[in-house]
PDB file of N, CA and C in Angstrom:
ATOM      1  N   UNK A   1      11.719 -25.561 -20.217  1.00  0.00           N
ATOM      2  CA  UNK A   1      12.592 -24.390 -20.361  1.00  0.00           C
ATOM      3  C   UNK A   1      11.780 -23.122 -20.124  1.00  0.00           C
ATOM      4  N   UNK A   2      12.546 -22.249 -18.925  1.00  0.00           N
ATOM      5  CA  UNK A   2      11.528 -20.763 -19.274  1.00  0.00           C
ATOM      6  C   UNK A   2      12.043 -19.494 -20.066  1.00  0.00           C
ATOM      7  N   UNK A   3      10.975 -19.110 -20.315  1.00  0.00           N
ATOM      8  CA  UNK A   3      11.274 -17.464 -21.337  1.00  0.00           C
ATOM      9  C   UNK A   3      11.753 -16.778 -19.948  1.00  0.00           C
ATOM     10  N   UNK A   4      12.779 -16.100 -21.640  1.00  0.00           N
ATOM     11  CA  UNK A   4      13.237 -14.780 -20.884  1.00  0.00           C
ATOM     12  C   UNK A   4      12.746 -13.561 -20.803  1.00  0.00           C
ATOM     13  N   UNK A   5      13.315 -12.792 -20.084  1.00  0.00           N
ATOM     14  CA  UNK A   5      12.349 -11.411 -19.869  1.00  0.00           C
ATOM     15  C   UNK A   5      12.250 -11.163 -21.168  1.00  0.00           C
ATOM     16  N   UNK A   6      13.061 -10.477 -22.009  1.00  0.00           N
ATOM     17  CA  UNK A   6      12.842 -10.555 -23.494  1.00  0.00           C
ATOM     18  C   UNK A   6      11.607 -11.078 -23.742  1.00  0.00           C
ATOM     19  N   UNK A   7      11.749 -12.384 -23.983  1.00  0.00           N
ATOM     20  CA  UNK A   7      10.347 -13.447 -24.586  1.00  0.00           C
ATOM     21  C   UNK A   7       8.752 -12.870 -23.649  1.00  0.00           C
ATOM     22  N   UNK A   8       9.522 -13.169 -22.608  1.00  0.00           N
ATOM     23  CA  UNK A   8       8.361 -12.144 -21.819  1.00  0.00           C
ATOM     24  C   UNK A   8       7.929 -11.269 -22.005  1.00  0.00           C
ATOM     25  N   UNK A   9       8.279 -10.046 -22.357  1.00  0.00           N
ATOM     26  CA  UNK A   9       7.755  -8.697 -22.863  1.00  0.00           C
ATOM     27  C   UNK A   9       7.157  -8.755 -24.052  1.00  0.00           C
ATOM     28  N   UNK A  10       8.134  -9.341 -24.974  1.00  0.00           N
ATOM     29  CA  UNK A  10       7.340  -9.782 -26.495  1.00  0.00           C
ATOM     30  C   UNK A  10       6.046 -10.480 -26.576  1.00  0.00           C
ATOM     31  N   UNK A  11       5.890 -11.182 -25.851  1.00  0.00           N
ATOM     32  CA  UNK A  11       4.667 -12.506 -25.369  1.00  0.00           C
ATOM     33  C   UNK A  11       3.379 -11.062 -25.057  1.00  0.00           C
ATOM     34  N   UNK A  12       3.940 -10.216 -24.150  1.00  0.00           N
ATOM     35  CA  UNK A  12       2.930  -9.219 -23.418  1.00  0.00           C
ATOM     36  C   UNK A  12       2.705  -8.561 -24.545  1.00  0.00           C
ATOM     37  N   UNK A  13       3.594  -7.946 -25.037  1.00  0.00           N
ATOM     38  CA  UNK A  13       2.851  -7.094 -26.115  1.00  0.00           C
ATOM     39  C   UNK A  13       2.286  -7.716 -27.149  1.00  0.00           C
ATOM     40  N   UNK A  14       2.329  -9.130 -28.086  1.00  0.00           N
ATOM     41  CA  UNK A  14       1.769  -9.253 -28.840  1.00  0.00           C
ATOM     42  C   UNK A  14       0.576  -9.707 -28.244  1.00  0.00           C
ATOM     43  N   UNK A  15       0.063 -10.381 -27.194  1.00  0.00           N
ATOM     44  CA  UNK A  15      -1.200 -10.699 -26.189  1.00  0.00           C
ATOM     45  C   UNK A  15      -2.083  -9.532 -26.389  1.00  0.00           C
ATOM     46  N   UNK A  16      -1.347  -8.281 -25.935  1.00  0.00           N
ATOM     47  CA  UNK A  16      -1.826  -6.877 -25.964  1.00  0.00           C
ATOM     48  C   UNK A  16      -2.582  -6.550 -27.216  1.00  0.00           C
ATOM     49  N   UNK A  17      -1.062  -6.704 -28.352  1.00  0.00           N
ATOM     50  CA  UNK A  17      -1.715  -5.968 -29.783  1.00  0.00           C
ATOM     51  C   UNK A  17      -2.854  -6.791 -30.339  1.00  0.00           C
ATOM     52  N   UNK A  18      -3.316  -8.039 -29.855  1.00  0.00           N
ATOM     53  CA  UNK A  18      -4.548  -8.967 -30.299  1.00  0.00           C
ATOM     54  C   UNK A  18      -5.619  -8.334 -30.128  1.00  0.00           C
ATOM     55  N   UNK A  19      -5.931  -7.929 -29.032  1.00  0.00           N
ATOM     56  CA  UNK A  19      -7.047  -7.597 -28.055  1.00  0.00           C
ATOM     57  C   UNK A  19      -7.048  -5.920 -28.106  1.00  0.00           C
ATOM     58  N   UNK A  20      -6.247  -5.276 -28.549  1.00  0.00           N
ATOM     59  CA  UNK A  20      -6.148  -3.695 -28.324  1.00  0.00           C
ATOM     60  C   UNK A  20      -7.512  -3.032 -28.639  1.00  0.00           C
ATOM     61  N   UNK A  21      -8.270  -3.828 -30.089  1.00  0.00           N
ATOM     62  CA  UNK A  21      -9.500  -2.783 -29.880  1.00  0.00           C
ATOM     63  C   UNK A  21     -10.563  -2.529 -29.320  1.00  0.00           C
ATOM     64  N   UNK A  22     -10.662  -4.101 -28.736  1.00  0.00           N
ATOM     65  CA  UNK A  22     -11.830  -3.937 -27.360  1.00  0.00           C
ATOM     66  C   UNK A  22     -11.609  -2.529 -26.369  1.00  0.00           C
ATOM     67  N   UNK A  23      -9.830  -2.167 -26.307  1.00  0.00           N
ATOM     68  CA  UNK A  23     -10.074  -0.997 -25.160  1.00  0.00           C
ATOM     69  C   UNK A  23     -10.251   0.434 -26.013  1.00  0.00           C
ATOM     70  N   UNK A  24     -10.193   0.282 -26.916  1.00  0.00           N
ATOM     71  CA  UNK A  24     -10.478   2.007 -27.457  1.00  0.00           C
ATOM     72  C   UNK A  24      -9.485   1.907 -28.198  1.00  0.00           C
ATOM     73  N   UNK A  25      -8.942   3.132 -28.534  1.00  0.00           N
ATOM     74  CA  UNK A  25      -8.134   3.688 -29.682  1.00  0.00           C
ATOM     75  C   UNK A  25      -7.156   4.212 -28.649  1.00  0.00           C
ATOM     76  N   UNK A  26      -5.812   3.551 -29.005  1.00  0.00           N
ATOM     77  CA  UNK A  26      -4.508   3.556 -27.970  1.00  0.00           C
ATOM     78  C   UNK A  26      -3.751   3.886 -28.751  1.00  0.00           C
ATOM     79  N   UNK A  27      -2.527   4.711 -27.851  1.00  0.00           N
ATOM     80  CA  UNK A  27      -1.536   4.742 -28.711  1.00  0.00           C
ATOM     81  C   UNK A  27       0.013   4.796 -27.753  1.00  0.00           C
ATOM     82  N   UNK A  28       1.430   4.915 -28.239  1.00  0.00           N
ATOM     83  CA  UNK A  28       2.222   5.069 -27.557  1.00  0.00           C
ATOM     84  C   UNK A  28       2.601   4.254 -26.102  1.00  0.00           C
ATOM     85  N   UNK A  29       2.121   2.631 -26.621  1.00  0.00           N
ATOM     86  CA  UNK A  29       2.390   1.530 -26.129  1.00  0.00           C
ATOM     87  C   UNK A  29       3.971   2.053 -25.205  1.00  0.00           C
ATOM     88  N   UNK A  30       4.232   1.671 -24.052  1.00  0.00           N
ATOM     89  CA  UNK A  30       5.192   1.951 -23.254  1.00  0.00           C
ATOM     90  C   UNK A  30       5.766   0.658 -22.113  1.00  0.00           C
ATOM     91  N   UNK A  31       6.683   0.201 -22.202  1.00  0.00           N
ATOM     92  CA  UNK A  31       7.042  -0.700 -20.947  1.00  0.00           C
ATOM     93  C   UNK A  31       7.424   0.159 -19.966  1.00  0.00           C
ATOM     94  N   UNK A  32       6.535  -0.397 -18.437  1.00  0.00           N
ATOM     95  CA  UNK A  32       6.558   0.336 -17.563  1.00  0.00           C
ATOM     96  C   UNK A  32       7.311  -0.414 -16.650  1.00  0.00           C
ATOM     97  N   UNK A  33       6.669  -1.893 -16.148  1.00  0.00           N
ATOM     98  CA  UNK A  33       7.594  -2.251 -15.283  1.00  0.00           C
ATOM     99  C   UNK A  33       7.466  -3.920 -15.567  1.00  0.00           C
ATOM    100  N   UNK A  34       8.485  -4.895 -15.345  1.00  0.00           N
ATOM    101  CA  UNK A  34       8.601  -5.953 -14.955  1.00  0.00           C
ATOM    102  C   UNK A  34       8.826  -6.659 -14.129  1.00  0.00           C
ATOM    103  N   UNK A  35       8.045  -7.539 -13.747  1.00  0.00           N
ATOM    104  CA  UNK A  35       8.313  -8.489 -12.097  1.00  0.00           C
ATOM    105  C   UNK A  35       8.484 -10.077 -12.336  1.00  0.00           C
ATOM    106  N   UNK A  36       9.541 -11.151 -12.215  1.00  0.00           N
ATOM    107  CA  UNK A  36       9.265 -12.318 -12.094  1.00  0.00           C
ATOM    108  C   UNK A  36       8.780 -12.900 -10.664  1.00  0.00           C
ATOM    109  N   UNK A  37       7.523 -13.599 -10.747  1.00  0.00           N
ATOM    110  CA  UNK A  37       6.932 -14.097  -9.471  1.00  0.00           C
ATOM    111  C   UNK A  37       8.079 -14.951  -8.839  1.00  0.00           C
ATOM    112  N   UNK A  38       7.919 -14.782  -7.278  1.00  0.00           N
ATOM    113  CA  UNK A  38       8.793 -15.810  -6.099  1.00  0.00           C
ATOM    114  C   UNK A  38       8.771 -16.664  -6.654  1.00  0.00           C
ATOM    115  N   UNK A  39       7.390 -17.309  -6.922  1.00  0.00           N
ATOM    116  CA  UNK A  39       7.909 -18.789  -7.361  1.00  0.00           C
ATOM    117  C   UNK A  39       8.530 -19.121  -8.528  1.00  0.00           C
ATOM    118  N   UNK A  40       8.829 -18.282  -9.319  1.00  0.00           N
ATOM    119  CA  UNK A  40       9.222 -18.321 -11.094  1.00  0.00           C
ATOM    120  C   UNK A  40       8.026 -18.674 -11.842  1.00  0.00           C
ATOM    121  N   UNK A  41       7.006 -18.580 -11.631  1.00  0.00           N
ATOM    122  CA  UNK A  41       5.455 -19.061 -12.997  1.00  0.00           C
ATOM    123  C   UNK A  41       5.365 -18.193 -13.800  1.00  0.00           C
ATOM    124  N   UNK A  42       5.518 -16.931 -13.207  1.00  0.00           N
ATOM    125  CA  UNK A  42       4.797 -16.109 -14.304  1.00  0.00           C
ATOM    126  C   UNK A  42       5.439 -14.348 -14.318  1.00  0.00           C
ATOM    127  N   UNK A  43       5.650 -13.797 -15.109  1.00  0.00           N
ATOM    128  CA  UNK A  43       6.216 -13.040 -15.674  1.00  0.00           C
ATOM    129  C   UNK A  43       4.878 -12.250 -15.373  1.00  0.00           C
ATOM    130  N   UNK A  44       5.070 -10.531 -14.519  1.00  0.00           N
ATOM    131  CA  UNK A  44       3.956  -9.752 -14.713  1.00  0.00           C
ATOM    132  C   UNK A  44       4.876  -8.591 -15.247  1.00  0.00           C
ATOM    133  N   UNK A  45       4.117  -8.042 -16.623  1.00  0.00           N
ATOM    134  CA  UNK A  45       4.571  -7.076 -17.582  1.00  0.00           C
ATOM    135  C   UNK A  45       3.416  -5.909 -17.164  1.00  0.00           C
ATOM    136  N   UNK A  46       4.516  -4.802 -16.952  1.00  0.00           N
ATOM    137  CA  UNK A  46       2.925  -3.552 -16.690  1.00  0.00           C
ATOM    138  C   UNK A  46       3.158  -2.639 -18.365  1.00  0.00           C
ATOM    139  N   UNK A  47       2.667  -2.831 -19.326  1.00  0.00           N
ATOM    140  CA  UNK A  47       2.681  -1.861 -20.004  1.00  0.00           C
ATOM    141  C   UNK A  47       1.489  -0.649 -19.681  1.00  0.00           C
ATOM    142  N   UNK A  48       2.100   0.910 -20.454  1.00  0.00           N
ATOM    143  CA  UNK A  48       1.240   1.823 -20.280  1.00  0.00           C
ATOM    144  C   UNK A  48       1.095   1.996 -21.507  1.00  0.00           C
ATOM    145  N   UNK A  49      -0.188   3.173 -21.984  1.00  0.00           N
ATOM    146  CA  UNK A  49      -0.666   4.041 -22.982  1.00  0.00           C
ATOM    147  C   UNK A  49      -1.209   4.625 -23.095  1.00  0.00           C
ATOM    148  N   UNK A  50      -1.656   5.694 -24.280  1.00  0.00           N
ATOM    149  CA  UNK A  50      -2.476   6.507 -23.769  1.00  0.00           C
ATOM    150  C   UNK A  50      -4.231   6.272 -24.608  1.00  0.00           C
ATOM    151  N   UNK A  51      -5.268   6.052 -23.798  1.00  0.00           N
ATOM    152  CA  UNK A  51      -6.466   5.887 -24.509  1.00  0.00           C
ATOM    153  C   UNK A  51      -7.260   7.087 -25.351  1.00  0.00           C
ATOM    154  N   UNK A  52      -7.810   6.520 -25.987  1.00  0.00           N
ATOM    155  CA  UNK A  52      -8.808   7.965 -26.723  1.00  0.00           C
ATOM    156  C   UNK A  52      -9.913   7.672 -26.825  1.00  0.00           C
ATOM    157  N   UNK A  53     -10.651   8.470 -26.499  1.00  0.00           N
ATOM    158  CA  UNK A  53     -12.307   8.712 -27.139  1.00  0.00           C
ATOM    159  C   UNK A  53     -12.661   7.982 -28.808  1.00  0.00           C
ATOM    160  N   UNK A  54     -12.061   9.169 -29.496  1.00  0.00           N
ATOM    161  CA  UNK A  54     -11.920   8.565 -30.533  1.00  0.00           C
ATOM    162  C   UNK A  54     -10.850   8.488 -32.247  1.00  0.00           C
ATOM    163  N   UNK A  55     -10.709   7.944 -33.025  1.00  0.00           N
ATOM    164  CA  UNK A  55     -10.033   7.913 -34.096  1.00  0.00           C
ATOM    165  C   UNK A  55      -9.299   9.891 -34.193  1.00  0.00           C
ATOM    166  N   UNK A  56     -10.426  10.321 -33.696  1.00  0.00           N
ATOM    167  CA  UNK A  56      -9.759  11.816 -34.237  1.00  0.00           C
ATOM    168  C   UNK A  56      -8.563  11.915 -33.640  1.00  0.00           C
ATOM    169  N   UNK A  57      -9.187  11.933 -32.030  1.00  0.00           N
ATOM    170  CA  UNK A  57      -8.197  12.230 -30.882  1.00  0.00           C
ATOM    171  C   UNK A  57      -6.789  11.298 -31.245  1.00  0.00           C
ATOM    172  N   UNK A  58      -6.740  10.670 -31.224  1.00  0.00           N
ATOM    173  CA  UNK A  58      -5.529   9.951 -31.613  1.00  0.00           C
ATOM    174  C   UNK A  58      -5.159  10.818 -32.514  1.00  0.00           C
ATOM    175  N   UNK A  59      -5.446  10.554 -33.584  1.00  0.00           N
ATOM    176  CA  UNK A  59      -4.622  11.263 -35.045  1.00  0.00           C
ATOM    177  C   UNK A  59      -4.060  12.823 -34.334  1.00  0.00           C
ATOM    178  N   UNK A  60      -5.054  13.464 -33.332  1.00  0.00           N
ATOM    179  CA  UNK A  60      -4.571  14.577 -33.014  1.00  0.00           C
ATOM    180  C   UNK A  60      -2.541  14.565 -32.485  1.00  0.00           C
ATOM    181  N   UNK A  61      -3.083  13.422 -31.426  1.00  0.00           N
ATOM    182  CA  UNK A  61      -1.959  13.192 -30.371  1.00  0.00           C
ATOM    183  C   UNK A  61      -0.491  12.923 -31.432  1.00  0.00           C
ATOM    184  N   UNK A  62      -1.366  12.057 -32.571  1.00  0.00           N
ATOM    185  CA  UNK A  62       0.235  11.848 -33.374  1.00  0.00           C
ATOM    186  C   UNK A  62       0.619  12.390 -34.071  1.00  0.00           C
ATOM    187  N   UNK A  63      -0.493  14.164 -34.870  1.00  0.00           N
ATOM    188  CA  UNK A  63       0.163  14.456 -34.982  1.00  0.00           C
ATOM    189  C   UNK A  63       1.208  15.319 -34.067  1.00  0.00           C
ATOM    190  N   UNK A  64       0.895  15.445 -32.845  1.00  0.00           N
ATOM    191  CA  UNK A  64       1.853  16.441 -32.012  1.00  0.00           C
ATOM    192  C   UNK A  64       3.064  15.815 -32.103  1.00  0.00           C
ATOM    193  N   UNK A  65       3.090  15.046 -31.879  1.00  0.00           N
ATOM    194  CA  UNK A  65       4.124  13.623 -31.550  1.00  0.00           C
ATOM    195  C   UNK A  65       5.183  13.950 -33.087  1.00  0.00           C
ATOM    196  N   UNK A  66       4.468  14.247 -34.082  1.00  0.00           N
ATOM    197  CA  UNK A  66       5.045  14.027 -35.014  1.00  0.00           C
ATOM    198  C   UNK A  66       5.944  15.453 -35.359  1.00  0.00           C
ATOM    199  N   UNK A  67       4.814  16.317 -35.154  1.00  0.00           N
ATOM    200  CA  UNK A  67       5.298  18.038 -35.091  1.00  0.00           C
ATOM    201  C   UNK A  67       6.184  18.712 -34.199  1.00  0.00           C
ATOM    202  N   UNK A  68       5.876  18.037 -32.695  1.00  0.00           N
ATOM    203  CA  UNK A  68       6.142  18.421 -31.565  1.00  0.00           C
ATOM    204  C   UNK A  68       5.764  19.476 -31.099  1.00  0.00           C
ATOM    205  N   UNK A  69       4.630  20.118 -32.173  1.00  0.00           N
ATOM    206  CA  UNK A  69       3.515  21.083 -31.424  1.00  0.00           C
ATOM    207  C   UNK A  69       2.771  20.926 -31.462  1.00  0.00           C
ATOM    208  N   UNK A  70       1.932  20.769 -30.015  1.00  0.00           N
ATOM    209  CA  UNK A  70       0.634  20.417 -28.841  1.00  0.00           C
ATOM    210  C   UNK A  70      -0.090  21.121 -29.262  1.00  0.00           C
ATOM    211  N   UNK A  71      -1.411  20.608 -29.471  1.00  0.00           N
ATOM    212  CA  UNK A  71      -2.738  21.627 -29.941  1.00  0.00           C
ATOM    213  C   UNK A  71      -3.142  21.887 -28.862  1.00  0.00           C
ATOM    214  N   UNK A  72      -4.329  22.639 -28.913  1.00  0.00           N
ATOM    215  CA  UNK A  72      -4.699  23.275 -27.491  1.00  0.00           C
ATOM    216  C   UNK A  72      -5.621  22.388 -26.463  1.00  0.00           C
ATOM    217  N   UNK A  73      -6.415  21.650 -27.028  1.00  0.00           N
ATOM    218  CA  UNK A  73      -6.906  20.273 -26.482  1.00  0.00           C
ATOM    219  C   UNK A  73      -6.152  19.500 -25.348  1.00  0.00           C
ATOM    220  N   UNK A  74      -5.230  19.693 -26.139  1.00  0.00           N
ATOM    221  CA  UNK A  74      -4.108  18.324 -25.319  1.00  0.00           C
ATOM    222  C   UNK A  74      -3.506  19.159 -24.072  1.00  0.00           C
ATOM    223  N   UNK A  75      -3.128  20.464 -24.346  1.00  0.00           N
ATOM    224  CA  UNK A  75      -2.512  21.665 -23.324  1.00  0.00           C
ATOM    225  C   UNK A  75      -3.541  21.586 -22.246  1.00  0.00           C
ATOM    226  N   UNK A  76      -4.911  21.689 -22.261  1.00  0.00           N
ATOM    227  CA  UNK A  76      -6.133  22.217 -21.727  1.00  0.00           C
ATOM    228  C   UNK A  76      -6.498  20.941 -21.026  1.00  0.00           C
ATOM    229  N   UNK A  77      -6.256  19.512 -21.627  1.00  0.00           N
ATOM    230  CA  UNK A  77      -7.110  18.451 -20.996  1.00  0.00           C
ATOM    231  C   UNK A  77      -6.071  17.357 -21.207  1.00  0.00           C
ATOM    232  N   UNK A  78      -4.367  17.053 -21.186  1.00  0.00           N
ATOM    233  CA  UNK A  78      -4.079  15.799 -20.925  1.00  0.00           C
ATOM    234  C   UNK A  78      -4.289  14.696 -20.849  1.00  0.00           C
ATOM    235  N   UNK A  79      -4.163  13.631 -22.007  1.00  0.00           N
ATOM    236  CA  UNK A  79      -4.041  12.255 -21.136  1.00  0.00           C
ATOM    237  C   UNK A  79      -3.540  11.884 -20.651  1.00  0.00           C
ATOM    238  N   UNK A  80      -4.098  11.361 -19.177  1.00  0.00           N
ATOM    239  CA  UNK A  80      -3.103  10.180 -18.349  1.00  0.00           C
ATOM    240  C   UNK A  80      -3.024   8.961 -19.322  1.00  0.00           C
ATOM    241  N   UNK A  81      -2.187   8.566 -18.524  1.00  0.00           N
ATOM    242  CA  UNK A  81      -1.441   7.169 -19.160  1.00  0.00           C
ATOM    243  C   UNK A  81      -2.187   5.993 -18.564  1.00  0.00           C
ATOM    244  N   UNK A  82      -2.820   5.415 -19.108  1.00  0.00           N
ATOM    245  CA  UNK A  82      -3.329   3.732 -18.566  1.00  0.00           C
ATOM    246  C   UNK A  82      -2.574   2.661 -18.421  1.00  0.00           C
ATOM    247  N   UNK A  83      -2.413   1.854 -17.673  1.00  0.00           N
ATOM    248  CA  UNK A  83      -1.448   0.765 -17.254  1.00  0.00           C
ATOM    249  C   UNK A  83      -2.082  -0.743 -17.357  1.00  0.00           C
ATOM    250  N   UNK A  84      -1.559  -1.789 -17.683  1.00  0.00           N
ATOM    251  CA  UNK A  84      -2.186  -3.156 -17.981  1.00  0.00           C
ATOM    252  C   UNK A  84      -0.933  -3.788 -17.430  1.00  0.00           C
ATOM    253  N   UNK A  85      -1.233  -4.666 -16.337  1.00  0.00           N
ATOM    254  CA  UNK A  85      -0.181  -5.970 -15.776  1.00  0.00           C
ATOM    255  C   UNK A  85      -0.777  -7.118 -16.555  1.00  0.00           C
ATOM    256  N   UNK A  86       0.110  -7.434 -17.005  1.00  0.00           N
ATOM    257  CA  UNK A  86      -0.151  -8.670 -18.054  1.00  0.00           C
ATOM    258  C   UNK A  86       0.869  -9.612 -17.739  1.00  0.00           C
ATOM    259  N   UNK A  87      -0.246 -11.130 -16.819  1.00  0.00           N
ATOM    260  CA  UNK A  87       0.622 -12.205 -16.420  1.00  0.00           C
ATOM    261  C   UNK A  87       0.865 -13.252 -17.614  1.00  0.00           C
ATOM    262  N   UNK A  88       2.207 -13.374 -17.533  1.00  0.00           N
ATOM    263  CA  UNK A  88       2.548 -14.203 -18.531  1.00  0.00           C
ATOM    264  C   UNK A  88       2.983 -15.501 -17.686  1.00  0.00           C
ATOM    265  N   UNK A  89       2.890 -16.678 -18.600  1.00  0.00           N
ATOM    266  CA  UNK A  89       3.358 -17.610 -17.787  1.00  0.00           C
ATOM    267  C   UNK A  89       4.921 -18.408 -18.067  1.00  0.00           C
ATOM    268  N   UNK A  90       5.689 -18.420 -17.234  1.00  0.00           N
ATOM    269  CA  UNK A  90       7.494 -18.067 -17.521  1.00  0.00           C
ATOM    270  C   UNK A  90       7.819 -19.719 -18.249  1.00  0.00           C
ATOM    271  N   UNK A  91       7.088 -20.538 -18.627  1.00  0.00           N
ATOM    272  CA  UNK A  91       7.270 -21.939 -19.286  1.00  0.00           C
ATOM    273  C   UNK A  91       6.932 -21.821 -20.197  1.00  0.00           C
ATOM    274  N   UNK A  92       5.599 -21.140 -21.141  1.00  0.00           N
ATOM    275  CA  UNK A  92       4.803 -21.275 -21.748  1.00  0.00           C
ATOM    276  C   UNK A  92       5.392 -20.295 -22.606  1.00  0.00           C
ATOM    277  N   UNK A  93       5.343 -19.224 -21.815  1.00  0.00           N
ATOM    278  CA  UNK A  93       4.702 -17.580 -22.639  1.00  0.00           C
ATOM    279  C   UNK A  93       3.319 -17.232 -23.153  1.00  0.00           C
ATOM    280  N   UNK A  94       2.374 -17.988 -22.871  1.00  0.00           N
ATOM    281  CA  UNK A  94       0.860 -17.877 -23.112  1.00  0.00           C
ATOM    282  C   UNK A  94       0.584 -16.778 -21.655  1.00  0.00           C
ATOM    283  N   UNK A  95      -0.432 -16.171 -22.053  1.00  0.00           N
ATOM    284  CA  UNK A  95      -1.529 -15.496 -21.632  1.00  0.00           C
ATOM    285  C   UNK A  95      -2.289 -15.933 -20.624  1.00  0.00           C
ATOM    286  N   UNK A  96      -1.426 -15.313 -19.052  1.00  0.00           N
ATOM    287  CA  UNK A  96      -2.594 -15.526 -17.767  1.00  0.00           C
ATOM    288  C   UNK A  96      -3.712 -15.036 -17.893  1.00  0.00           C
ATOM    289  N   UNK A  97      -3.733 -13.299 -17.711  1.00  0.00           N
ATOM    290  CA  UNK A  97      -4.294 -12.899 -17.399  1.00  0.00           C
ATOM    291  C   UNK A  97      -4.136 -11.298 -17.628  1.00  0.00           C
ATOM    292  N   UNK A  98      -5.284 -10.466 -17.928  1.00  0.00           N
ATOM    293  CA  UNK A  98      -4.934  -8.891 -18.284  1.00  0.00           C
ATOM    294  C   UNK A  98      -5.282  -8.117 -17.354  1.00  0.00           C
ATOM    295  N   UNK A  99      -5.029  -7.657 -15.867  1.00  0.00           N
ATOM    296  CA  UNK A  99      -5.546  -6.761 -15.315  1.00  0.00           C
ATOM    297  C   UNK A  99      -4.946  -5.247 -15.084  1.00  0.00           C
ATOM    298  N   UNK A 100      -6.066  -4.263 -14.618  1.00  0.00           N
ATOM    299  CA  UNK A 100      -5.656  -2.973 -14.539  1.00  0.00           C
ATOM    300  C   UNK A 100      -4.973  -2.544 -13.574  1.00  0.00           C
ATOM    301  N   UNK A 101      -3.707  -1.743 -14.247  1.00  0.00           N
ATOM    302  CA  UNK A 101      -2.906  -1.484 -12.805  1.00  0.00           C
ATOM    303  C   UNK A 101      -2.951   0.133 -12.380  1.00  0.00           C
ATOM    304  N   UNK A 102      -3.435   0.053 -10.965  1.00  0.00           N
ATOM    305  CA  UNK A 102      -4.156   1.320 -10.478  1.00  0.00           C
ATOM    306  C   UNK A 102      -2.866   1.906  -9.688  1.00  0.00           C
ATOM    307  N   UNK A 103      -2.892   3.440 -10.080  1.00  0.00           N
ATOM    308  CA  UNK A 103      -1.923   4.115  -9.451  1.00  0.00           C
ATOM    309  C   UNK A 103      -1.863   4.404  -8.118  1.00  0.00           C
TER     310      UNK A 103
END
């Protein structure tokens, strides 16, 4: 039986939230795009987010997020958004593979 996109996305993000602190201090996890492969195997999930330097920077970002007023940091120097295609496999729902998806 295969997962559904549903199961699919869920599969990606909890894969994701395992492994999140190897990449830094993230936040504002986002589904960007979904693809089922021609052949039906595998489910590629692109989530985005945004990375930080460190613990501060984050806390900064949430609180804007929370206030909805931008400190001057964030005005002056933006984060882009980082992207992860995360192959899932459409029988299983286990964990292909995590690569970076370049704009």
């Amino acid at each position: 039986m295969t997962i559904d996109v549903r199961q699919a996305v869920s599969s990606a993000k909890n894969h994701l939230n395992q492994i999140i602190d190897l990449f830094g201090y993230i936040d504002d996890i986002r589904l960007e795009e979904i693809e089922l492969s021609s052949d039906k195997k595998s489910w590629f999930i692109t989530l985005g987010f945004h990375l930080f330097d460190s613990p501060i920077d984050k806390q900064k970002n949430s609180l804007k997020k929370e206030t909805g007023i931008p400190n001057l940091a964030n005005l002056l120097n933006p984060k882009e958004r980082e992207y992860k295609v995360i192959e899932i496999d459409a029988e299983t729902g286990e964990l292909k593979s995590i690569k970076i998806r370049e704009l």
